[in-house]
Protein backbone atom coordinates (compact mmCIF):
# COMPACT_ATOMS: atom_id res chain seq x y z
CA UNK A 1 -31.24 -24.84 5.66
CA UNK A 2 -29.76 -25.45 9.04
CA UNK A 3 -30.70 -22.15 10.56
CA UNK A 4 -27.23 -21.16 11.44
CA UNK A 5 -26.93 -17.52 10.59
CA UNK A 6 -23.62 -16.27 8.46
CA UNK A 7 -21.22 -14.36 9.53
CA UNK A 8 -21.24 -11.21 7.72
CA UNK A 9 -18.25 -11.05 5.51
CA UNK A 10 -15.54 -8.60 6.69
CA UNK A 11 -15.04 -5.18 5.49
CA UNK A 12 -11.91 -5.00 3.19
CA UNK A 13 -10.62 -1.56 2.15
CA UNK A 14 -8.26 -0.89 -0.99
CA UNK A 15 -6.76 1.85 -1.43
CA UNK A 16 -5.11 2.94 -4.71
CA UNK A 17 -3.14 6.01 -4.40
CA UNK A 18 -2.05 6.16 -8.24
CA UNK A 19 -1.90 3.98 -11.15
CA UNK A 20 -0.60 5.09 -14.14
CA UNK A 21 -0.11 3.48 -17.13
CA UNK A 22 1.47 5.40 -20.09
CA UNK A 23 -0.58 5.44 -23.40
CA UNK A 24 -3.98 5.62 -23.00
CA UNK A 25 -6.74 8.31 -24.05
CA UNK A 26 -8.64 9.96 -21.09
CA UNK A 27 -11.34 7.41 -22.29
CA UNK A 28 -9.47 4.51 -22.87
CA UNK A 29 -7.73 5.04 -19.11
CA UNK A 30 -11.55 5.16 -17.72
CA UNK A 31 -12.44 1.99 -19.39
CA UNK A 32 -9.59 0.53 -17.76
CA UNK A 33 -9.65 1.80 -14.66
CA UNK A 34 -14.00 0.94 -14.30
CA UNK A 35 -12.68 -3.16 -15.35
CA UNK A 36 -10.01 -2.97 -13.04
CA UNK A 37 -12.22 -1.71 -10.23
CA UNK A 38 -14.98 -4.26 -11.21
CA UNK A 39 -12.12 -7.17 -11.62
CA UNK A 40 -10.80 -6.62 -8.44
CA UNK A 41 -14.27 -6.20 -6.90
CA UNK A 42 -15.16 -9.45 -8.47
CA UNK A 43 -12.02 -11.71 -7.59
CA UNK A 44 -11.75 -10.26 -3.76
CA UNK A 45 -15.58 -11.30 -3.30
CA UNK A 46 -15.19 -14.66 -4.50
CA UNK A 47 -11.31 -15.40 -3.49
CA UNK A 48 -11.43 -14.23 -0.21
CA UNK A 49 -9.82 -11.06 0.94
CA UNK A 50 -6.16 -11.01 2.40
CA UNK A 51 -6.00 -12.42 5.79
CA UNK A 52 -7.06 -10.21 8.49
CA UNK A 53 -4.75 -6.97 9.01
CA UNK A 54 -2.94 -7.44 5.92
CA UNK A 55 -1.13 -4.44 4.57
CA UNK A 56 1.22 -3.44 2.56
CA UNK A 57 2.76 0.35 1.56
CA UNK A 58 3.47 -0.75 -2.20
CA UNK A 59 3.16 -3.70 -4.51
CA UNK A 60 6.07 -4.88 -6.74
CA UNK A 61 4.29 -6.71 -10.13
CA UNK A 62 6.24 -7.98 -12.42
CA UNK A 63 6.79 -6.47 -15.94
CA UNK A 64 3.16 -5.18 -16.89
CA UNK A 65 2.47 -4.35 -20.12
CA UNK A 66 -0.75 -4.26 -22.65
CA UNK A 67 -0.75 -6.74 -25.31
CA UNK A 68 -1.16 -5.70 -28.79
CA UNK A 69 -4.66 -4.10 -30.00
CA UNK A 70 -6.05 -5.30 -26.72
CA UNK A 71 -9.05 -3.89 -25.23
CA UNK A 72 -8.35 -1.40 -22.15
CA UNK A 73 -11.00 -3.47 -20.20
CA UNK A 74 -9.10 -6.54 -21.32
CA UNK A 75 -6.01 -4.83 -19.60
CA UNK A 76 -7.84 -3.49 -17.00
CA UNK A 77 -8.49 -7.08 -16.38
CA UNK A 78 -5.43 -8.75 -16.53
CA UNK A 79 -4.11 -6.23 -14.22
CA UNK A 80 -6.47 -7.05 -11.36
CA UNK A 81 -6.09 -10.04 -11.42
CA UNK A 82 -1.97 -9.79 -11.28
CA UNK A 83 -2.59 -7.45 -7.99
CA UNK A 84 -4.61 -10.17 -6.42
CA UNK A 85 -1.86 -13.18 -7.32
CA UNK A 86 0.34 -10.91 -5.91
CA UNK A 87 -1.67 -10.70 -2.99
CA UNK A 88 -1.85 -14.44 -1.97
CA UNK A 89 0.97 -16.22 -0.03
């Protein structure tokens, strides 16, 4: 170790007014929603967040849509991770 302390990592802060996606059960929607929250979690801690007073009012993704018999958390998934491409520059 070379005895330099780390920085602490910054606090990032998302904030998700709505997202609604037509089709789902109450329990399907939760099991999307809990591996989209994980997802994001997951791919902001290891990415990097945004740079430093990045915001922005609304985000424009392309055409989103669930894939045939696919899991919600599979969708859940996929949608993180489109939020966070559309994230970088």
């Amino acid at each position: 170790m070379n005895g330099t302390p780390k920085r602490p990592a910054a606090p990032v802060h998302v904030s998700i007014g709505e997202l609604r996606l037509v089709g789902y059960s109450k329990r399907d929607g939760e099991r999307l929603g809990g591996a989209f929250q994980r997802e994001l979690g997951r791919l902001l801690a290891h990415g990097g967040p945004p740079p430093a007073g990045f915001r922005q009012q609304k985000l424009a993704l392309p055409h989103f849509a669930s894939a045939v018999a696919e899991r919600p958390e599979q969708t859940g998934r996929r949608l993180a991770r489109a939020i966070v491409r559309s994230l970088r520059p």
